[in-house]
Protein backbone atom coordinates (compact mmCIF):
# COMPACT_ATOMS: atom_id res chain seq x y z
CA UNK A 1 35.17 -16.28 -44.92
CA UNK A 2 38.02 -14.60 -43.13
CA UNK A 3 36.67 -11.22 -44.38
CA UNK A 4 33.47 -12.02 -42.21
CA UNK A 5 35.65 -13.34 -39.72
CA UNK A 6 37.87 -10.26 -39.13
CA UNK A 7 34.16 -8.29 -39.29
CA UNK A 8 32.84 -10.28 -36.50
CA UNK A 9 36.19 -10.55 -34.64
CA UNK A 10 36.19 -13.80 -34.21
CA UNK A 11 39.91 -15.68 -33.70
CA UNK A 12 38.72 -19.00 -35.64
CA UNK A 13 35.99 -19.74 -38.35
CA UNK A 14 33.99 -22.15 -35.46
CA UNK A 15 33.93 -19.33 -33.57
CA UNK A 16 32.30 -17.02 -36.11
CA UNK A 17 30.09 -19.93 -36.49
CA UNK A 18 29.03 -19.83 -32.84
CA UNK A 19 28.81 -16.28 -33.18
CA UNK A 20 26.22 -16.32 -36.18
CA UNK A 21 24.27 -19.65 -34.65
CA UNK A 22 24.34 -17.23 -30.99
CA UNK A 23 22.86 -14.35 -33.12
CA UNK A 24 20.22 -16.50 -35.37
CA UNK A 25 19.03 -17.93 -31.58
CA UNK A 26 18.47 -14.59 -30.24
CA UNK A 27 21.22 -14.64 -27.63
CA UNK A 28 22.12 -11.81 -25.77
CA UNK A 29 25.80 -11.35 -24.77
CA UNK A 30 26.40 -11.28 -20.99
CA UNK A 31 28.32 -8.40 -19.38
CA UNK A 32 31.43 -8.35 -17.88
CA UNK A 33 31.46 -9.50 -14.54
CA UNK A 34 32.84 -6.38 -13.12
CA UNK A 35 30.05 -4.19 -14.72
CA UNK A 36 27.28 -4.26 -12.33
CA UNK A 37 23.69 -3.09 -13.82
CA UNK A 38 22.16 -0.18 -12.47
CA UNK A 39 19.74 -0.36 -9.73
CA UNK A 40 16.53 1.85 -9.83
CA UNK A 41 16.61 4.96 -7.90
CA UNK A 42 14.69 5.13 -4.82
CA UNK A 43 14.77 8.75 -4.38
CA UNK A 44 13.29 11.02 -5.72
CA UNK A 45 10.20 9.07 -5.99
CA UNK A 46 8.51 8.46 -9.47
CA UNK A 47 4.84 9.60 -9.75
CA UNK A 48 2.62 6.70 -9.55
CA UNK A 49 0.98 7.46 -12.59
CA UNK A 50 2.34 7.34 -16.14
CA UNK A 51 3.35 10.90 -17.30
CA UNK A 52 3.98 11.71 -20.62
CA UNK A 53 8.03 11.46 -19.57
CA UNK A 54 7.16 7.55 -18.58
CA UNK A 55 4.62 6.08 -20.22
CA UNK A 56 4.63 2.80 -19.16
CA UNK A 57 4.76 3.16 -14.78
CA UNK A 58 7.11 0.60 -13.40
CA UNK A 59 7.84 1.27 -9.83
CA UNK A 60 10.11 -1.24 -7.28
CA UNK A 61 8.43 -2.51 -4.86
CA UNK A 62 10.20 0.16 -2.04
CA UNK A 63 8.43 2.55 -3.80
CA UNK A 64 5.24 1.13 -3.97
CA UNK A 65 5.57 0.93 -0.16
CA UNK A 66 6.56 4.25 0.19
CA UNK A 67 4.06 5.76 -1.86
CA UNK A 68 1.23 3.63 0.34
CA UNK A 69 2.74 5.24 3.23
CA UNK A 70 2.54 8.54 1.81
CA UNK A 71 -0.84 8.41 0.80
CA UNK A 72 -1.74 6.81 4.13
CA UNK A 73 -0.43 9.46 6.39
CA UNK A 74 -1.38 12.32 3.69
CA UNK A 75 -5.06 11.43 3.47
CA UNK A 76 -6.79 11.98 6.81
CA UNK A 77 -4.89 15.24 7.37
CA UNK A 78 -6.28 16.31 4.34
CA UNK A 79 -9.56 15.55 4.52
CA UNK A 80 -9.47 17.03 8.67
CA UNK A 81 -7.74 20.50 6.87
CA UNK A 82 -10.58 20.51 4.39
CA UNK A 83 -13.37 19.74 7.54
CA UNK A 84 -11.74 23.02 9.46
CA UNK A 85 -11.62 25.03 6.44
CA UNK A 86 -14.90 24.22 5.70
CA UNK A 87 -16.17 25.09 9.69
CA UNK A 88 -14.25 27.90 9.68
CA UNK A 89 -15.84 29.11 5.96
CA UNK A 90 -19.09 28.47 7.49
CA UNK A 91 -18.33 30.63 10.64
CA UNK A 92 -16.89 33.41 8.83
CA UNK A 93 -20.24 33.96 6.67
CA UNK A 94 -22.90 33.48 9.56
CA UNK A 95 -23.79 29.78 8.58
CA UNK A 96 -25.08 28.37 12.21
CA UNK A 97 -23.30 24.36 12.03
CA UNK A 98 -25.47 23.70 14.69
């Protein structure tokens, strides 16, 4: 008994009993107040697909947002560069768009 105590270092036998009835329940032990966890980074913003890096694609909801806003904004200017390239193809080899 104390050897398992001074394993688990515990300072009294009910406390290595906690301990074990804690570990048995699946309890997690709780950080230290002054460690804060880690936020997600916002920047540089994760692709919003899996990759083979990330697997499983969990994105905040800021990035979500910003994504939406990038493929908002990106969208019609590239479909209106892919119109004038496509006018501009068309001139080049005689095509009348007429």
């Amino acid at each position: 008994m104390l050897r398992a105590k001074g394993l688990l270092g515990a300072t009294s036998r009910f406390e290595a009993a906690r301990m074990f009835a804690e570990f048995e329940a699946g309890v997690e032990k709780l950080y230290p107040a002054s460690v804060a966890p880690s936020r997600p980074e916002f920047w540089p913003l994760p692709m919003p697909v899996p990759t083979k890096a990330k697997a499983i694609n969990a994105l905040t909801w800021k990035q979500i947002l910003a994504w939406g806003v990038i493929i908002a904004i990106a969208t019609p200017i590239a479909l209106t560069v892919a119109a004038m390239v496509i006018v501009a193809f068309s001139l080049v080899i005689g095509i009348n768009p007429q």
